[in-house]
Protein backbone atom coordinates (compact mmCIF):
# COMPACT_ATOMS: atom_id res chain seq x y z
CA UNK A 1 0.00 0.00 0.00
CA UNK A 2 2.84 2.39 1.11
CA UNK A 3 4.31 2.20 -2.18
CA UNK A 4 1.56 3.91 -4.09
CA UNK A 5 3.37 7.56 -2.56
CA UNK A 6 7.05 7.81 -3.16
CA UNK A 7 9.45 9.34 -0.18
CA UNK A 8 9.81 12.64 -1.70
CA UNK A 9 5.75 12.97 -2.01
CA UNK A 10 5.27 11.81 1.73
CA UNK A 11 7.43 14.44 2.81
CA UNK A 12 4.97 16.62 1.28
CA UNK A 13 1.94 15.19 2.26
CA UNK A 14 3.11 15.71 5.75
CA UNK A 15 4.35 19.49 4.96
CA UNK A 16 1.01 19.95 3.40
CA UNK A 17 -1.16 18.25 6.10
CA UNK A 18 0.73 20.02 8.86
CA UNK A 19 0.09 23.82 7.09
CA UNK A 20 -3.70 22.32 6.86
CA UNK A 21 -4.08 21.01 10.57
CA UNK A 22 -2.14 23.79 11.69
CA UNK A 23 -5.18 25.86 9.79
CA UNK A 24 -7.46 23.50 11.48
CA UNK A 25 -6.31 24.43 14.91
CA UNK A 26 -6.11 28.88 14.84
CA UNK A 27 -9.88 27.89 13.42
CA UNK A 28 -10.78 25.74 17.08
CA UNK A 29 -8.75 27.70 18.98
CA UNK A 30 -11.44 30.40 17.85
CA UNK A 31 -14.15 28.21 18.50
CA UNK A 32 -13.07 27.35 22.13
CA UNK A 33 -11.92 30.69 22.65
CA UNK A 34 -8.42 29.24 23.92
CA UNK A 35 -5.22 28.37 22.71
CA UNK A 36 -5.15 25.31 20.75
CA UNK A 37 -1.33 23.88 20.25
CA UNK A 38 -1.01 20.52 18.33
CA UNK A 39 2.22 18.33 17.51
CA UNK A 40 3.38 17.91 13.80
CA UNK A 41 1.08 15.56 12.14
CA UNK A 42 2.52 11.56 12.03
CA UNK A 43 1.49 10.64 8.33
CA UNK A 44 0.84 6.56 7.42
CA UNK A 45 -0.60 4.78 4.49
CA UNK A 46 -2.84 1.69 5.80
CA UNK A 47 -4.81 -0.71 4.35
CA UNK A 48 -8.05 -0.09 6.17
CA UNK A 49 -7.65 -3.58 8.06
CA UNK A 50 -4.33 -1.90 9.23
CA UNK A 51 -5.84 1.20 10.33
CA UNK A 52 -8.41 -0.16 11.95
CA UNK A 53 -5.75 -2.33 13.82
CA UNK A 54 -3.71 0.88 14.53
CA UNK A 55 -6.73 2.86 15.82
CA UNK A 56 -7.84 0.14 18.52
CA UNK A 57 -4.14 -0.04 19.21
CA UNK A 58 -3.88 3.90 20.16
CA UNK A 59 -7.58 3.87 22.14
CA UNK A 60 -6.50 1.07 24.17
CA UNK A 61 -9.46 -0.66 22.37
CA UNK A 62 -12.24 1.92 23.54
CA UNK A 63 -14.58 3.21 22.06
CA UNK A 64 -13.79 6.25 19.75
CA UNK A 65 -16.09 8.95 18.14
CA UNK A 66 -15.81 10.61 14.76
CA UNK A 67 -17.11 13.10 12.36
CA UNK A 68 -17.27 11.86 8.63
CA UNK A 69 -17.71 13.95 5.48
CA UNK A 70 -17.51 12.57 2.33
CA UNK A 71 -15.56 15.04 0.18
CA UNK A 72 -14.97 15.16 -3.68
CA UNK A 73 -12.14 16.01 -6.23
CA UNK A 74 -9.70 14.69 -8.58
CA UNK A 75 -9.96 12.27 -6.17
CA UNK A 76 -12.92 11.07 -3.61
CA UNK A 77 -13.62 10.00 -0.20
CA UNK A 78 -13.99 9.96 2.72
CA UNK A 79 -12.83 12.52 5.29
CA UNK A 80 -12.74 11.47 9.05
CA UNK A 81 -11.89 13.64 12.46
CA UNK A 82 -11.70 10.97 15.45
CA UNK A 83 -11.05 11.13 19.13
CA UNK A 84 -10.84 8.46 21.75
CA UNK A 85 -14.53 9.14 23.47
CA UNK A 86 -13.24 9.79 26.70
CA UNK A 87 -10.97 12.63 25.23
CA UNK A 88 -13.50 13.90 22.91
CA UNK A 89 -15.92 14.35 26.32
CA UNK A 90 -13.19 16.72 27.71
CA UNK A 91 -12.62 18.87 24.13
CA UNK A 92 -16.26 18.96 23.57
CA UNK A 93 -17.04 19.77 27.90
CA UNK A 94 -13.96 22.76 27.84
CA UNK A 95 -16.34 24.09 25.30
CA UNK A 96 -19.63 23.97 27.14
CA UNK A 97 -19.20 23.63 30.85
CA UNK A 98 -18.78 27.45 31.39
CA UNK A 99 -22.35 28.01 29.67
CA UNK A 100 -24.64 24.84 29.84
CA UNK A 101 -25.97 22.69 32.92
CA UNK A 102 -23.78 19.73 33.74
CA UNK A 103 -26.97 17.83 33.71
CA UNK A 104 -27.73 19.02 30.13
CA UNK A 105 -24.39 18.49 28.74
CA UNK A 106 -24.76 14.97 27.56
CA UNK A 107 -27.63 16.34 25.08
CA UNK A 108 -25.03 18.51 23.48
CA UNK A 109 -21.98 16.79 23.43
CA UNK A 110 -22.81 14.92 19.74
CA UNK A 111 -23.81 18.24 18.63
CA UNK A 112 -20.66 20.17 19.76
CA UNK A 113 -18.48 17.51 18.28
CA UNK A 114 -20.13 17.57 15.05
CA UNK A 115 -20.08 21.64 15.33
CA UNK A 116 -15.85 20.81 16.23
CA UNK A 117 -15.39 18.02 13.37
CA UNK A 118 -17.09 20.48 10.90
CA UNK A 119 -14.85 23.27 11.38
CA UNK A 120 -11.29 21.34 11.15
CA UNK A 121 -12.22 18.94 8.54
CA UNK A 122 -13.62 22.32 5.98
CA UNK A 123 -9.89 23.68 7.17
CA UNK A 124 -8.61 20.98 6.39
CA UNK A 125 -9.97 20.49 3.30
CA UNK A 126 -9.95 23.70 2.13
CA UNK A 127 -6.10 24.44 2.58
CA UNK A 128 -5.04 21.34 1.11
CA UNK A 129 -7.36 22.69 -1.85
CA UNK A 130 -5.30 25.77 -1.55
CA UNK A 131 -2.07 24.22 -1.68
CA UNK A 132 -2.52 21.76 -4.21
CA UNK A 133 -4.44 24.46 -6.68
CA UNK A 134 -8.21 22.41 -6.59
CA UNK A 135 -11.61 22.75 -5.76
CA UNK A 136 -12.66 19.92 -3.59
CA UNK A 137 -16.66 19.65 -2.32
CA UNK A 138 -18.02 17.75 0.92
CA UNK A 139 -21.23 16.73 2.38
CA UNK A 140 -22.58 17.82 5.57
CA UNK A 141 -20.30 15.82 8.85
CA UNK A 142 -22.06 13.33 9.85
CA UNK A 143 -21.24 11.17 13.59
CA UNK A 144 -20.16 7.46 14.24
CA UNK A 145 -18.94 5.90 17.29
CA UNK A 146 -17.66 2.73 17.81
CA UNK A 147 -14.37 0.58 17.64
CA UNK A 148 -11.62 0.94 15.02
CA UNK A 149 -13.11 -1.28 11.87
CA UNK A 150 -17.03 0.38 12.00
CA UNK A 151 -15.31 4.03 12.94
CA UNK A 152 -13.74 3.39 9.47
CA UNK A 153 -16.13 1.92 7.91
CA UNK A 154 -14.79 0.82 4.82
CA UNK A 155 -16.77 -0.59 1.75
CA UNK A 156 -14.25 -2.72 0.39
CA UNK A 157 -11.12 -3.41 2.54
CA UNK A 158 -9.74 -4.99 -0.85
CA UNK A 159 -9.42 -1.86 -2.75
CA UNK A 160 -9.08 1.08 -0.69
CA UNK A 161 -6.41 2.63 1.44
CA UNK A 162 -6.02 5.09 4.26
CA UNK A 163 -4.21 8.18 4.85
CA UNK A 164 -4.26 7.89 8.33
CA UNK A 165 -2.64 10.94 10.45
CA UNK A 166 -1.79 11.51 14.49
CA UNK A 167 -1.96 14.96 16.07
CA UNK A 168 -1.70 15.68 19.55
CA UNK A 169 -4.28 18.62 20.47
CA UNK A 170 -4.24 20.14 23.45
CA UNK A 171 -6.73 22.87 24.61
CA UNK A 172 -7.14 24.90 27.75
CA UNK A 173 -4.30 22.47 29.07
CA UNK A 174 -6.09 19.26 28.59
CA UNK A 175 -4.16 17.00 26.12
CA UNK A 176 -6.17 15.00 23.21
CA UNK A 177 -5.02 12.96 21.03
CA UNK A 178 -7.09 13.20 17.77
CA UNK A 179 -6.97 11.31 14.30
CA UNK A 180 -7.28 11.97 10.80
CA UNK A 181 -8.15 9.41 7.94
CA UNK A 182 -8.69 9.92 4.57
CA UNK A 183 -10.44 7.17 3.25
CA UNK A 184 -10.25 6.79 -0.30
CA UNK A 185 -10.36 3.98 -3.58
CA UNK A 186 -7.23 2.67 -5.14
CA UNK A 187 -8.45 5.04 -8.39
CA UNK A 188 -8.81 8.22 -6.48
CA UNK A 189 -5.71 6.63 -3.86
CA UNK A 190 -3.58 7.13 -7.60
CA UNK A 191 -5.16 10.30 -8.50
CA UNK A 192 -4.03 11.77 -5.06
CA UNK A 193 -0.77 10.30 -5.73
CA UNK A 194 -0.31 12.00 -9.06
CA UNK A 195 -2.16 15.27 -7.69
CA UNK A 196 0.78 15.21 -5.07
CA UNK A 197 3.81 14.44 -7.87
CA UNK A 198 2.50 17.35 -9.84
CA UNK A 199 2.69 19.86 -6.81
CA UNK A 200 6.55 18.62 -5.93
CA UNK A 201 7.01 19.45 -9.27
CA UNK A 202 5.97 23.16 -9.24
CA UNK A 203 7.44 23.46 -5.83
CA UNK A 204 10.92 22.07 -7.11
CA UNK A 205 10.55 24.13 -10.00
CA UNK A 206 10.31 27.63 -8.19
């Protein structure tokens, strides 16, 4: 799977990913009206079995929760934002505790998340549009909980492949550890590819 990216184009999938999470971040930190810091992003190619495998591995085999958008380019899939749920309770409470009822905050939490999933996954998405020189569409986020494999949710393990990314938030001094996966076909898996060898190119060619 890995060898569908050469080195030179992961280095700038991970230069590109860490300019769009870094986006991601100055857009939550407005959100949670705090300062959101976050670690450069660690970039993988997986099979989705693998991810699945390395997600369960980093929850400790909890339960996680994610925000999905499906997203459309050159190349197609799915976008995912995911958070082990015990981590995602303390992003989505440092939002709400100051304002809502501790008894009503269980009622929001989904919604904040989705609210939080929607606004790094359109920065995301939109500065790697930037960077990259395209115009890339997505559906409204939609939430899934569960374990590593249904989190994912692949169609057909077979053909597809994940671009699966760790970055270490932390806001108003509580650390979370969040994911990103880009779950796409081998087709549109290429197309990135290429999409990716024709930006070194520019890049290298001043």
């Amino acid at each position: 799977m890995t060898s569908i990216i050469g080195e030179i184009e992961h280095d700038a999938v991970t230069e590109i990913l860490n300019i769009a999470v870094g986006q991601a971040a100055a857009s939550l930190s407005r959100l949670v009206e705090d300062e959101v810091t976050l670690s450069v992003p660690f970039v993988e190619f997986l099979s989705p079995d693998q991810s699945a495998i390395r997600l369960d591995e980093a929850t400790g085999g909890g339960l996680s929760v994610a925000v999905r958008q499906e997203f459309h380019s050159s190349f197609s899939g799915d976008i995912l934002l995911i958070f082990p749920e015990r981590k995602s309770l303390d992003l989505v409470r440092s939002m709400l505790a100051d304002t809502v009822p501790l008894d009503q905050l269980t009622e929001l939490e989904q919604e904040a998340l989705i609210e939080v999933g929607n606004i790094i996954l359109n920065a995301c998405l939109g500065s790697l549009a930037n960077q990259l020189g395209l115009t890339i569409e997505s559906s409204l986020p939609t939430y899934v909980c569960g374990r590593g494999a249904s989190i994912l949710d692949s169609k057909n393990v077979e053909s597809e492949l994940v671009m699966f990314l760790q970055v270490d938030f932390s806001v108003a001094a509580k650390g979370v550890r969040g994911y990103l996966a880009f779950v796409m076909d081998i087709v549109s898996a290429h197309s990135f590819a290429a999409t990716v060898s024709a930006y070194v190119a520019r890049v290298m060619a001043g």
